[in-house]
Protein backbone atom coordinates (compact mmCIF):
# COMPACT_ATOMS: atom_id res chain seq x y z
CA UNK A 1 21.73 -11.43 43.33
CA UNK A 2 21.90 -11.44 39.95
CA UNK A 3 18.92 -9.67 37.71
CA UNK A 4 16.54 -11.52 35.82
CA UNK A 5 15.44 -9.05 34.09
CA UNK A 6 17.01 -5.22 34.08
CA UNK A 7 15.89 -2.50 31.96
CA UNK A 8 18.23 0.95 31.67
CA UNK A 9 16.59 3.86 30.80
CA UNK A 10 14.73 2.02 27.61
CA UNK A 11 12.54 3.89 25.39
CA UNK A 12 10.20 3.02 22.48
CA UNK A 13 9.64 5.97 20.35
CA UNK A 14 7.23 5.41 17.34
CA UNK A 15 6.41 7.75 14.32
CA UNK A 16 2.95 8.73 13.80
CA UNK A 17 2.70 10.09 10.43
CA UNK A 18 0.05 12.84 9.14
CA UNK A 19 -0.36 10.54 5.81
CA UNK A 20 1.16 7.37 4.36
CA UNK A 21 2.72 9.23 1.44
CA UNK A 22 4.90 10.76 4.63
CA UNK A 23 5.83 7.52 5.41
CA UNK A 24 7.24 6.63 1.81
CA UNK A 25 9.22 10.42 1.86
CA UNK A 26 11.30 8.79 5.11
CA UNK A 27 11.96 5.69 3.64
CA UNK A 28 13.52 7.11 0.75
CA UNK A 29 14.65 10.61 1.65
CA UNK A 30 15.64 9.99 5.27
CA UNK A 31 13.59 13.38 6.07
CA UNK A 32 11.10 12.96 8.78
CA UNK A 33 7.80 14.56 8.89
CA UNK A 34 5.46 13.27 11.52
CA UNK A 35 5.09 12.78 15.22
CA UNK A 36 7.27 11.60 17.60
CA UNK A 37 5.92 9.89 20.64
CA UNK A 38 7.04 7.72 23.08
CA UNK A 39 4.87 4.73 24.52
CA UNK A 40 7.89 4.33 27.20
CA UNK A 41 10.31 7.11 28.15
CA UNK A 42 13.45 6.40 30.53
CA UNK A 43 11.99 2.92 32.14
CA UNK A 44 14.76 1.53 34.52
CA UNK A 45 13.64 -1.14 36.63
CA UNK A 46 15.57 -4.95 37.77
CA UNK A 47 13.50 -8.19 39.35
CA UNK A 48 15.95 -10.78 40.44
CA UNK A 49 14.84 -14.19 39.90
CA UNK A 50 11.37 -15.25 41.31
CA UNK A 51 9.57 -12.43 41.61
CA UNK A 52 6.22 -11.80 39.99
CA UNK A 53 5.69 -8.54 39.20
CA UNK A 54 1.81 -6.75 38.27
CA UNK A 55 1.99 -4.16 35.91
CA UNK A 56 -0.95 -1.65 36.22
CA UNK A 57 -1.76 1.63 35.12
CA UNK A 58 -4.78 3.29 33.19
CA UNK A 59 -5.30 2.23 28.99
CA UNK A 60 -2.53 4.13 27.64
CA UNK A 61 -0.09 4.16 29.74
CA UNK A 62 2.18 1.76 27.63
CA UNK A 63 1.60 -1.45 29.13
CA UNK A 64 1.40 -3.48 25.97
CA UNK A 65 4.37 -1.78 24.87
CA UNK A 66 6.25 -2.98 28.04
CA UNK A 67 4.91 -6.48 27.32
CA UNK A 68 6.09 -6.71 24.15
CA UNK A 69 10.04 -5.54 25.01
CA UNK A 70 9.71 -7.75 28.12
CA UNK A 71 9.33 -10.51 25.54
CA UNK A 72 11.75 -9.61 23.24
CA UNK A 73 9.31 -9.09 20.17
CA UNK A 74 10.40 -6.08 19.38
CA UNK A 75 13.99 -4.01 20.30
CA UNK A 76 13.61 -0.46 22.10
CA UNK A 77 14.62 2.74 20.72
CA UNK A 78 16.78 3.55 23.32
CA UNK A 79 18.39 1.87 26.08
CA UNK A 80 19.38 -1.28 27.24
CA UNK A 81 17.75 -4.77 28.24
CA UNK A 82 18.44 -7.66 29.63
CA UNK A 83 16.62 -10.84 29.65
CA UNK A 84 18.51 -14.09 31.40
CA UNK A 85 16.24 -17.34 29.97
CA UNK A 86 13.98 -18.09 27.56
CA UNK A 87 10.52 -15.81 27.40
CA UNK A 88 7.69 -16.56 26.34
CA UNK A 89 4.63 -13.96 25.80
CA UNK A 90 1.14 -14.91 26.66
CA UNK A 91 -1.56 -12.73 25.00
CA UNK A 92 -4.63 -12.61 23.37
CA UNK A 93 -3.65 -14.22 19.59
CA UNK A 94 -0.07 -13.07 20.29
CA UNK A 95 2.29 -15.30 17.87
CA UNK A 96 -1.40 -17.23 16.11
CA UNK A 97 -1.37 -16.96 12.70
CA UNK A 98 -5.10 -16.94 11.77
CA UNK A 99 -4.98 -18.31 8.13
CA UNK A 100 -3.77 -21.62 9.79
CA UNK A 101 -5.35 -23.81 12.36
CA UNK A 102 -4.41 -24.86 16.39
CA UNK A 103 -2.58 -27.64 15.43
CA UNK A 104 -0.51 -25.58 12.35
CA UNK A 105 0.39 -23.26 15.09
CA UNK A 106 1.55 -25.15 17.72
CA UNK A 107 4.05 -26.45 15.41
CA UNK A 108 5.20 -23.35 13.87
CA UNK A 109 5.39 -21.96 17.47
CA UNK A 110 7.75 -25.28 18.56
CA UNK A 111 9.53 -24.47 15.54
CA UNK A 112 10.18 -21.05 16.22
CA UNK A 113 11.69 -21.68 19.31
CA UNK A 114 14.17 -24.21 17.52
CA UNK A 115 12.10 -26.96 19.07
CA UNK A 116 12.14 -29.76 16.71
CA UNK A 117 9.48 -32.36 15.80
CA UNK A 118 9.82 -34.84 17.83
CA UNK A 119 9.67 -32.28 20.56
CA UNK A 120 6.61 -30.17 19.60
CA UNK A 121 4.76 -34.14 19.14
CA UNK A 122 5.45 -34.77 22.68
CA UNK A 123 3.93 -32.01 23.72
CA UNK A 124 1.10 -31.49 21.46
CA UNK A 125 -1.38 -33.36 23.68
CA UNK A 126 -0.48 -31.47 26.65
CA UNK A 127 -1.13 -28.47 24.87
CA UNK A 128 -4.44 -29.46 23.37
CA UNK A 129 -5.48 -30.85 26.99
CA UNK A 130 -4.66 -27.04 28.56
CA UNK A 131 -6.67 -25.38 25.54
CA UNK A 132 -9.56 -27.79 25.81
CA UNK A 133 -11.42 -26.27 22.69
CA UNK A 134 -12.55 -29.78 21.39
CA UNK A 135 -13.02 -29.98 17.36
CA UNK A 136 -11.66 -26.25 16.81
CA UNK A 137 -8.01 -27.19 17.06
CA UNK A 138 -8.25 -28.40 13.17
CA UNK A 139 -9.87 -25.36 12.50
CA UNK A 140 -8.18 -21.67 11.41
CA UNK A 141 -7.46 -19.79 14.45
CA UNK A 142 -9.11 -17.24 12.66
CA UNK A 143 -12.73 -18.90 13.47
CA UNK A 144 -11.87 -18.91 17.04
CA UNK A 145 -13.25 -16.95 19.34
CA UNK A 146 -11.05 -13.87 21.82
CA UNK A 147 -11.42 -16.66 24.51
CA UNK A 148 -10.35 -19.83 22.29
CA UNK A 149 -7.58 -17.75 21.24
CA UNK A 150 -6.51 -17.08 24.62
CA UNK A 151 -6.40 -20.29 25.67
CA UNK A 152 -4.83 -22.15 22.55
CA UNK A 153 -2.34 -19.11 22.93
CA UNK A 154 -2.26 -19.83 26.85
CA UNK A 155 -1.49 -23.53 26.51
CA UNK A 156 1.24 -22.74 23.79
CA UNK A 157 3.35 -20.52 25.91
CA UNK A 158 2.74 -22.47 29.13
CA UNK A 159 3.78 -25.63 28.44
CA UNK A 160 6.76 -24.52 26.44
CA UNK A 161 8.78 -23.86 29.83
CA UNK A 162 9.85 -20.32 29.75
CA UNK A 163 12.25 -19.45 32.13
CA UNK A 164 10.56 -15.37 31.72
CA UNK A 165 6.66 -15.77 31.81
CA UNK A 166 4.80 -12.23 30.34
CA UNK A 167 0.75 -12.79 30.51
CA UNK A 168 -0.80 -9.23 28.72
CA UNK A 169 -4.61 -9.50 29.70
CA UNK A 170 -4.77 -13.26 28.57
CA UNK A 171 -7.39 -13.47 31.81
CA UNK A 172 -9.67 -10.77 30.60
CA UNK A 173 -11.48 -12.88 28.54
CA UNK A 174 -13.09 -16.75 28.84
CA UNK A 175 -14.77 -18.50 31.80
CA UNK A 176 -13.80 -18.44 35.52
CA UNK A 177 -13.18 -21.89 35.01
CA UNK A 178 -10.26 -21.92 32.53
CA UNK A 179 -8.95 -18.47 34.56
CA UNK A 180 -8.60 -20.92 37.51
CA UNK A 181 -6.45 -23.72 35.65
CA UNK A 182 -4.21 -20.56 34.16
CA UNK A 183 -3.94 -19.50 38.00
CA UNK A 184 -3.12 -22.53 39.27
CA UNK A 185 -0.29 -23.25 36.36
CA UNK A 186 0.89 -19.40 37.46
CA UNK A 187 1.21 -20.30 40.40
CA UNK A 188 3.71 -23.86 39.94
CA UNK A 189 5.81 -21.78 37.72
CA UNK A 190 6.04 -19.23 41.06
CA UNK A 191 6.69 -22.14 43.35
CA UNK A 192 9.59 -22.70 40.77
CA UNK A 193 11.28 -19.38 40.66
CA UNK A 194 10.18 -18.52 37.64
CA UNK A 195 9.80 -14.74 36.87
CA UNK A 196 6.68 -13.61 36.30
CA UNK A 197 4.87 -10.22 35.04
CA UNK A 198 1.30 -10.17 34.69
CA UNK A 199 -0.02 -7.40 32.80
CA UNK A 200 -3.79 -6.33 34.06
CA UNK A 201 -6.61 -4.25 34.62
CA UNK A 202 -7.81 -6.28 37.41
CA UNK A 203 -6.51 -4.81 40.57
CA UNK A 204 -7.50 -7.93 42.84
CA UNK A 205 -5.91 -10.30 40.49
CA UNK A 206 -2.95 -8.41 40.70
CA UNK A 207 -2.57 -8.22 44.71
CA UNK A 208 -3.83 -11.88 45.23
CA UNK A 209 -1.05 -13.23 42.87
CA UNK A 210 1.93 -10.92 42.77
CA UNK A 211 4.46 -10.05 44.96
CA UNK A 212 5.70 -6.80 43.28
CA UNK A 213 3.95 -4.24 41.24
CA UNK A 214 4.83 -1.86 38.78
CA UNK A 215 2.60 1.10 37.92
CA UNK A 216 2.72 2.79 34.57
CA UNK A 217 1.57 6.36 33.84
CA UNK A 218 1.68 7.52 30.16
CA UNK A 219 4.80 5.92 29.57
CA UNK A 220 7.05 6.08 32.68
CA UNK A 221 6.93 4.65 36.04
CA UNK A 222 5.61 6.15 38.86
CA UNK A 223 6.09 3.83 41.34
CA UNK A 224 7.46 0.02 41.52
CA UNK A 225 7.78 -2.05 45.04
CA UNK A 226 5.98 -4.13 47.33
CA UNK A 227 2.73 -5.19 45.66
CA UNK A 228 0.51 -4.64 48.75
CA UNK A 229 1.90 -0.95 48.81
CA UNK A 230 1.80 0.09 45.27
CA UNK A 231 -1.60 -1.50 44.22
CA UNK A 232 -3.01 0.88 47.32
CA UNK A 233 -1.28 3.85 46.04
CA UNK A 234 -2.74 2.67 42.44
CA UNK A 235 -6.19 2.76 44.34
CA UNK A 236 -6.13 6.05 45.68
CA UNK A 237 -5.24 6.96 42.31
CA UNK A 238 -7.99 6.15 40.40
CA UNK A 239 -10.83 7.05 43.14
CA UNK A 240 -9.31 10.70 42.37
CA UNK A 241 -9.49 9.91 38.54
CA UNK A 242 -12.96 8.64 38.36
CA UNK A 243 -13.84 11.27 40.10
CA UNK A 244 -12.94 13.55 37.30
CA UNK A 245 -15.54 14.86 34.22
CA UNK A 246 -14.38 12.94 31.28
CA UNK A 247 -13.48 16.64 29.83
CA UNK A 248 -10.95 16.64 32.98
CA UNK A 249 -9.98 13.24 32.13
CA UNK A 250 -9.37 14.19 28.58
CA UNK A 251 -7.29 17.45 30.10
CA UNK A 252 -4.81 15.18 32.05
CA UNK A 253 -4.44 12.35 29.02
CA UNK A 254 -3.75 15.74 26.96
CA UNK A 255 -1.10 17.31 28.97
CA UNK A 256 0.43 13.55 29.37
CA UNK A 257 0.57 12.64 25.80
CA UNK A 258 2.06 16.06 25.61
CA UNK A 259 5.17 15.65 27.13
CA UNK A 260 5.53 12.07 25.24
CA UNK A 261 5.34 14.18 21.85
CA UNK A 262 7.65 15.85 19.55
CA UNK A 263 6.49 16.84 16.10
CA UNK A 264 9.04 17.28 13.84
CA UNK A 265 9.57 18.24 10.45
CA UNK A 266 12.76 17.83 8.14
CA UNK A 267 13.77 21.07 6.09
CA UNK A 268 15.75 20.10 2.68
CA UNK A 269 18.96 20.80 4.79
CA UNK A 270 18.13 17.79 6.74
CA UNK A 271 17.73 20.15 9.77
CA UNK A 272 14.97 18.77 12.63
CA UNK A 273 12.29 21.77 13.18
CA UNK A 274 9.74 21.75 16.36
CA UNK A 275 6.57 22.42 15.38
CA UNK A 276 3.77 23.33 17.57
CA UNK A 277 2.60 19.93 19.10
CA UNK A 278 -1.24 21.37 20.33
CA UNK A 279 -3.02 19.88 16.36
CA UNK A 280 -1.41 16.30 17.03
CA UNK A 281 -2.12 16.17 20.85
CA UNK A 282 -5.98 16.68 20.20
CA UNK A 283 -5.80 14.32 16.73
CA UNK A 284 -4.34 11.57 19.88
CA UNK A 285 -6.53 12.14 22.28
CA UNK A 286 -9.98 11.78 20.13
């Protein structure tokens, strides 16, 4: 069966920079002086059509990273991916532009998906039904609250018809109420093959609803199968983890973050020189 989705040995390295003035020396030198680290480092995965995958893992771990390549809002550094279908990214205020209000956005949303008016009309009270935020969809999105935002941003994405649905924590906040509509939607688009990947801290969420999981740690996977499996794996995991002091915590975050890291500095011979990374590991970690 052909992939829905297939990721080959993708990467997303950003540069953290000591000061901005660094910053402005790349862009007009080409030397680089600053950290390299990688939120994701040699990902491969595929998930045929249908599947709805959890992706778990502690904060850090590169989750939102992963949600953001799985929508195609940004490219990766390295590797290859491939989406089949229209995606569509569901997170808190993801794609809202605050200055402008619910109504401004779900147009400039249709719009950016090449929708055109007559389209993004027919829709519109679907989409204001789903949110159900009353009077605020004439106000800036900026006056909303997380939860308003999740749902206007929800109801956006939803009713659009992706054929690639990516929900990043857009259940974390609101009422139980509005989770249960955004479950229930979930779970048509699952009876319809749809590909799913729901991005969350919640465990339970993830075993009730998905089928596959994918666990994260600091940037690479350590395991990804059977849902059932991998969340109980996940489980064991962080009973061991809690367990730790939160100086032992910091220890393993340390010597994780350290093997994601690469400081580098650019001579005037445009030679790359590794400097010692132990500074910038503890600047990371707090």
């Amino acid at each position: 069966m052909t992939s829905q989705v297939k990721f080959e040995n993708v990467s997303k390295r950003y540069t953290l920079y000591r000061k901005q003035s660094d910053k402005l020396k790349e862009i007009f030198t080409g030397k680089t002086n600053g950290t390299q680290f990688y939120a994701l480092r040699n990902v491969s995965f595929e998930v045929p059509p249908g599947e709805v995958v959890g992706i778990i893992g502690i904060n850090g771990s590169g989750k939102s990273t992963m949600s953001n390549l799985l929508a195609d809002v940004m490219p990766p550094t390295h590797g290859q991916i491939t989406l089949r279908g229209k995606t569509a990214l569901i997170a808190i205020s993801s794609g809202l532009n605050g200055q402008l209000t619910g109504m401004e956005n779900i147009e400039l949303k249709g719009l950016m998906l090449g929708m055109s008016k007559e389209q993004i009309a027919a829709l519109t009270p679907e989409i204001i039904d789903f949110a159900d935020i009353g009077e605020f969809i004439h106000q800036p999105v900026k006056t909303y609250s997380s939860g308003m935002k999740s749902r206007l941003g929800f109801a956006i994405s939803i009713n659009i018809d992706p054929d690639i649905l990516v929900i990043d924590e857009a259940l974390s906040v609101g009422d139980q109420t509005f989770t249960d509509k955004c479950l229930t939607k979930m779970n048509e688009f699952k009876d319809q093959g749809k590909t799913i990947f729901f991005i969350s801290h919640s465990v339970s969420q993830v075993k009730q609803f998905c089928t596959q999981a994918l666990w994260l740690e600091y940037g690479e996977i350590r395991e990804y199968g059977p849902v059932e499996e991998i969340v109980g794996e996940y489980n064991k995991f962080l009973k061991w983890y809690r367990q730790l002091t939160k100086s032992q915590q910091n220890q393993y975050k340390e010597s994780k973050l350290t093997q994601r890291t690469t400081i580098v500095d650019s001579n005037d011979l445009g030679e790359t020189i590794v400097l010692p990374r132990t500074q910038q590991t503890k600047e990371m970690t707090g």
